[in-house]
Protein backbone atom coordinates (compact mmCIF):
# COMPACT_ATOMS: atom_id res chain seq x y z
CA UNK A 1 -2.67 -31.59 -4.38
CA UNK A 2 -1.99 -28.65 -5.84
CA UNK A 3 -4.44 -27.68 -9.28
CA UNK A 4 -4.72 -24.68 -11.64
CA UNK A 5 -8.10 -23.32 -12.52
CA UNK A 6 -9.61 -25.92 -10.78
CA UNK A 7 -13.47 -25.50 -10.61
CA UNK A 8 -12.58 -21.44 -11.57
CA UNK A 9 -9.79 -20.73 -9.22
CA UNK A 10 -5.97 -21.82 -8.47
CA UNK A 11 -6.76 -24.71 -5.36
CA UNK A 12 -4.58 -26.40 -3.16
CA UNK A 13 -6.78 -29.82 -2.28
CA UNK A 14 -6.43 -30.48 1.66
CA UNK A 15 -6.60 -33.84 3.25
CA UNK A 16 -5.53 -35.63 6.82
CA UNK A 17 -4.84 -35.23 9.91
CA UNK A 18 -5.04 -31.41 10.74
CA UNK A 19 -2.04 -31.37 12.39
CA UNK A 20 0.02 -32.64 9.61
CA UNK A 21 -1.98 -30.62 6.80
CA UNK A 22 -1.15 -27.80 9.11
CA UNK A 23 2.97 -28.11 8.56
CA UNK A 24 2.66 -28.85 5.20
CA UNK A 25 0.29 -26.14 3.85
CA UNK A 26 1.49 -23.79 6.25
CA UNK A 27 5.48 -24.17 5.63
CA UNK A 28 5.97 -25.58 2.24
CA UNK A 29 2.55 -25.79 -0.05
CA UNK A 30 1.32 -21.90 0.60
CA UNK A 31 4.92 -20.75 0.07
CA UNK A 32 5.42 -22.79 -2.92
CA UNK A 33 2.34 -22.46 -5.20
CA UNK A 34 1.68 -18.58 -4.24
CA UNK A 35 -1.00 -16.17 -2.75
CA UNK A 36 -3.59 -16.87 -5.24
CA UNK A 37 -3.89 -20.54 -4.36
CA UNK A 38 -6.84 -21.23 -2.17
CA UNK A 39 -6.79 -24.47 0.03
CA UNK A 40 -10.14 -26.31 0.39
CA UNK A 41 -11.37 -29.30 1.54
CA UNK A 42 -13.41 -30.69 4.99
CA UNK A 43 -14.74 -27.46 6.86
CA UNK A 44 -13.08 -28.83 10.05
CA UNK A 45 -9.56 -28.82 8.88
CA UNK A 46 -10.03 -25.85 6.70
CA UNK A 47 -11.21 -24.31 10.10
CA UNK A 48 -8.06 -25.73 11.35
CA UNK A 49 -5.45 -24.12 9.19
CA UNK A 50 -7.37 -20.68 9.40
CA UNK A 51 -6.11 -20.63 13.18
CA UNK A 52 -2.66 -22.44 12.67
CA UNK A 53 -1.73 -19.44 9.69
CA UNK A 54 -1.14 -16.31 10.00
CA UNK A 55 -2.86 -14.33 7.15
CA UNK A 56 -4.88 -17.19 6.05
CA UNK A 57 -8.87 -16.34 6.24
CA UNK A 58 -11.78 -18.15 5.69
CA UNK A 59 -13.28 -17.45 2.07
CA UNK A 60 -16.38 -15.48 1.71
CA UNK A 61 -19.66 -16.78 0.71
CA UNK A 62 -22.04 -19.31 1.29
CA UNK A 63 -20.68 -22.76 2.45
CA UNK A 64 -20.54 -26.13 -0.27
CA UNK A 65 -20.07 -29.55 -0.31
CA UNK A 66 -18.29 -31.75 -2.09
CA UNK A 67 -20.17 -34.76 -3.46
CA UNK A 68 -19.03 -37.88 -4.96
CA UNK A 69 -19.64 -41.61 -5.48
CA UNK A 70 -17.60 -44.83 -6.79
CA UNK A 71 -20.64 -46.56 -8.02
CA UNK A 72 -22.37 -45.55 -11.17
CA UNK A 73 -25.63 -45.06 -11.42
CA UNK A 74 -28.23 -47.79 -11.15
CA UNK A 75 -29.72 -46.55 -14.36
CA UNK A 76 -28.21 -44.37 -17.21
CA UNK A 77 -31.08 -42.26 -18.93
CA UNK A 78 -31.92 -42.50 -23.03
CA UNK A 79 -31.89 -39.52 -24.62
CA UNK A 80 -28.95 -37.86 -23.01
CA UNK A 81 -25.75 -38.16 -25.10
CA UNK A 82 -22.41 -36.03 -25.32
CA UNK A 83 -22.34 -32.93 -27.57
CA UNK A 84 -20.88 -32.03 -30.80
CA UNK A 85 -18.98 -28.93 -31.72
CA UNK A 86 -22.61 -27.04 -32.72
CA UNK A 87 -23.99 -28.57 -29.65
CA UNK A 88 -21.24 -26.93 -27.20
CA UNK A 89 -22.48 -24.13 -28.95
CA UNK A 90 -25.32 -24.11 -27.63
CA UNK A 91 -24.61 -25.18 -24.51
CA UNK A 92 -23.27 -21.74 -24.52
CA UNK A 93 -25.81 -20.15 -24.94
CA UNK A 94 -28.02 -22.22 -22.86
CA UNK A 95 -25.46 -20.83 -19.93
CA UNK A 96 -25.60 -16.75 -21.11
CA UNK A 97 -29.31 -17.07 -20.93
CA UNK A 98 -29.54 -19.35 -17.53
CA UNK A 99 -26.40 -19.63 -15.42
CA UNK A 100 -24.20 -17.19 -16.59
CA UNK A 101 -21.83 -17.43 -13.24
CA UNK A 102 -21.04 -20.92 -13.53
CA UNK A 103 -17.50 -21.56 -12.97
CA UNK A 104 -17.56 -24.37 -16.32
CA UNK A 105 -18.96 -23.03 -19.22
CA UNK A 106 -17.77 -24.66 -23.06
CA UNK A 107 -14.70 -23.43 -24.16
CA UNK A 108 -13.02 -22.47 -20.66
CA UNK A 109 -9.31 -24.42 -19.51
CA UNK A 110 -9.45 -27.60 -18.12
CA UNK A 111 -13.51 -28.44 -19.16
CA UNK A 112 -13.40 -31.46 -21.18
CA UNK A 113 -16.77 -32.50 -22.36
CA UNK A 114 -20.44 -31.76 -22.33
CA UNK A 115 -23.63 -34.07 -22.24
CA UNK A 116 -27.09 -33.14 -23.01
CA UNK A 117 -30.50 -33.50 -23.09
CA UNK A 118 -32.88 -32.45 -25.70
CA UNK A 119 -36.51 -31.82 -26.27
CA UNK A 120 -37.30 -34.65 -28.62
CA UNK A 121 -35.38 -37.51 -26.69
CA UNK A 122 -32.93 -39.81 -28.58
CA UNK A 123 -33.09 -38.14 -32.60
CA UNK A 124 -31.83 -34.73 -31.37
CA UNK A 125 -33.46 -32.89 -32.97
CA UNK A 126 -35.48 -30.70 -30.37
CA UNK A 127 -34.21 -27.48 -28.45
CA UNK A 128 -31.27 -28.66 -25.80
CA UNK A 129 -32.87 -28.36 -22.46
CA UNK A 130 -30.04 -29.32 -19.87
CA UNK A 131 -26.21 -30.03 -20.13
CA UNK A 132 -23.74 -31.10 -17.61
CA UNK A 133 -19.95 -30.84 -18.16
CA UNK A 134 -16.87 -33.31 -17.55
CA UNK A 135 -13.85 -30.28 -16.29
CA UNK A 136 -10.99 -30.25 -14.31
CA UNK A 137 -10.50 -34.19 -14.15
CA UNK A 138 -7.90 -35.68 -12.92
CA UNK A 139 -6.02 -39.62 -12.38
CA UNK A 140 -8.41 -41.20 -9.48
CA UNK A 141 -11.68 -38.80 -9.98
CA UNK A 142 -13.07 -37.35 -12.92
CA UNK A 143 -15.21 -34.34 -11.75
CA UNK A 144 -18.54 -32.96 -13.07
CA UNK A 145 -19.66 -29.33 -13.39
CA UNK A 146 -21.80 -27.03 -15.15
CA UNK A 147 -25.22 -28.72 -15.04
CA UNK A 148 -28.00 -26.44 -16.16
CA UNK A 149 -31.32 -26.98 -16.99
CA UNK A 150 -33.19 -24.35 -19.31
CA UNK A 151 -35.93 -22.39 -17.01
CA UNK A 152 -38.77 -23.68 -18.92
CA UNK A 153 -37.91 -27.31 -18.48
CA UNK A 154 -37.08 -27.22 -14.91
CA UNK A 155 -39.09 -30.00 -13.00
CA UNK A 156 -38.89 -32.94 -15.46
CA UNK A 157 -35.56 -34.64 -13.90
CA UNK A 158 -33.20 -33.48 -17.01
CA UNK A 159 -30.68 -32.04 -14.11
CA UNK A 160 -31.11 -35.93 -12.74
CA UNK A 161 -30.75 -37.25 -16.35
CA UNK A 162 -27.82 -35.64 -17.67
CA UNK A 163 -25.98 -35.74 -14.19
CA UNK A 164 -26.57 -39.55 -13.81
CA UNK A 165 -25.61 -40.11 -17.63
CA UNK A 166 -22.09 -37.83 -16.98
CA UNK A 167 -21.61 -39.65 -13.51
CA UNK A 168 -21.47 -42.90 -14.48
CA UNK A 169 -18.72 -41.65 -18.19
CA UNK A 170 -16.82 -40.82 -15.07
CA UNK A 171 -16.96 -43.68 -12.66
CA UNK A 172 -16.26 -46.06 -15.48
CA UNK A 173 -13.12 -44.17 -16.61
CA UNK A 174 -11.68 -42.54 -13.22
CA UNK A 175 -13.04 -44.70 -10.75
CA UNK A 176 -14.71 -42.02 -8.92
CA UNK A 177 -17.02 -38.88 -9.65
CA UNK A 178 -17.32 -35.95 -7.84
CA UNK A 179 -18.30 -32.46 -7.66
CA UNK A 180 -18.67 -28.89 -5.65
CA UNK A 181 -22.20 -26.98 -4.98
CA UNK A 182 -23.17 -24.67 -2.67
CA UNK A 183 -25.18 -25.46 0.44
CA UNK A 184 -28.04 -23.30 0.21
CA UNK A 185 -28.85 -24.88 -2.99
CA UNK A 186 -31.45 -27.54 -1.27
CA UNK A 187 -32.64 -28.44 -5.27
CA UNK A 188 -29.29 -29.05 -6.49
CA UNK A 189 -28.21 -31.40 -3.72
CA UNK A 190 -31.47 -33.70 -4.03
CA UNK A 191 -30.79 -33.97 -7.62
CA UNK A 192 -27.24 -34.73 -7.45
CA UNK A 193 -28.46 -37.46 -4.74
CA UNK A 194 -30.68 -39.11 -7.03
CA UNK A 195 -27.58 -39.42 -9.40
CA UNK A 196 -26.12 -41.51 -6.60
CA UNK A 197 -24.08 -39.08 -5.19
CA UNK A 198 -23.09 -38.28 -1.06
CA UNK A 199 -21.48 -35.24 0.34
CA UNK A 200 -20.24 -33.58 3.25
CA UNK A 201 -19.42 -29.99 4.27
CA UNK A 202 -16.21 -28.61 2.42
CA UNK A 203 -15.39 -25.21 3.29
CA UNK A 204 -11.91 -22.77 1.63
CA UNK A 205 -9.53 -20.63 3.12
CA UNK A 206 -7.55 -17.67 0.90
CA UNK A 207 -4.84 -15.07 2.04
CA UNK A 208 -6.28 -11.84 3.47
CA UNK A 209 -6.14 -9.06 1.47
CA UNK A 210 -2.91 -7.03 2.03
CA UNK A 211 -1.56 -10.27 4.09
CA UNK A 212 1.98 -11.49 3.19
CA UNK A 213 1.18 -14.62 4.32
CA UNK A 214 3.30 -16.63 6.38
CA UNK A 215 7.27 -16.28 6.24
């Protein structure tokens, strides 16, 4: 599957057996969509089509996973509801002040939606605390990114609460919720668990610099 902007960058989704993936990506996919396309998907066959492609590399960085689940959540959290035009608003804010190098943010392509959490529960009315975003889904999986919790609120389960509460929007309309974080983010990973979610090690290749790629 080949996707625009997904998750921040131009991504050509990898599944199968490696030799197969190999031909394809390789000989038709790379060719077609372009240099900037990065393929991603299990760190094993990612690994694989690094040493079957001349030019291809394996992208900088820490390693991620990719999480997702076909069962919502066992229990959906009051007080968590999706935002309104002045609440995106502030959910941009929330993001300059906290996590301004998230990939979803309000207002970028392909982000849908945004739930969050406030201070003073179901009414509203209270400082927003923690949002998580619906971007970049697709037929088959709706995908969640974006969750941030404000600093001072960290520690009270509103990453759980507004992750569950997006998860299970998704699993009832896709059939299946998923998302990307990085490895070393122990935290992040035990939250997204309590939301119901399993991963496993995803890793992404890109073009070399000054490579032509493969001919």
């Amino acid at each position: 599957m080949v996707s625009p902007g997904l998750s921040g960058r131009n991504r050509i989704a990898v599944d199968g057996a490696a030799d197969d993936a190999l031909v394809l990506v390789r000989d038709e996919v790379l060719a077609e969509a372009g240099p900037g396309y990065r393929p991603f998907g299990d760190a094993e066959l990612i690994a694989a089509l690094v040493r079957g492609t001349p030019g291809l590399v394996a992208a900088g960085g820490p390693g991620f996973l990719w999480m997702e689940t076909a069962e919502p959540p066992s229990a959906v959290p009051e007080g968590v509801r999706w935002l309104d035009a002045e609440g995106e608003r502030e959910a941009a804010a929330l993001f300059e002040d906290s996590f301004p190098d998230s990939y979803a943010r309000p207002g970028r392509p392909g982000v849908r939606r945004w739930a969050g959490a406030r201070d003073h529960g179901p009414d509203g009315t209270g400082a927003l605390l923690a949002v998580a975003g619906d971007a970049w889904s697709g037929a088959g999986c709706g995908f969640m990114a974006g969750v941030v919790t404000r600093p001072r609120a960290r520690g009270r389960g509103l990453g759980v609460a507004v992750s569950r509460f997006v998860v299970d929007a998704l699993v009832r309309e896709y059939g299946r919720a998923a998302l990307m974080v990085d490895a070393d983010n122990p935290a992040a990973i035990a939250a997204y668990r309590r939301a119901g979610m399993r991963g496993r090690e995803f890793a992404a290749a890109a073009r070399a610099r000054g490579s032509a790629g493969p001919s």
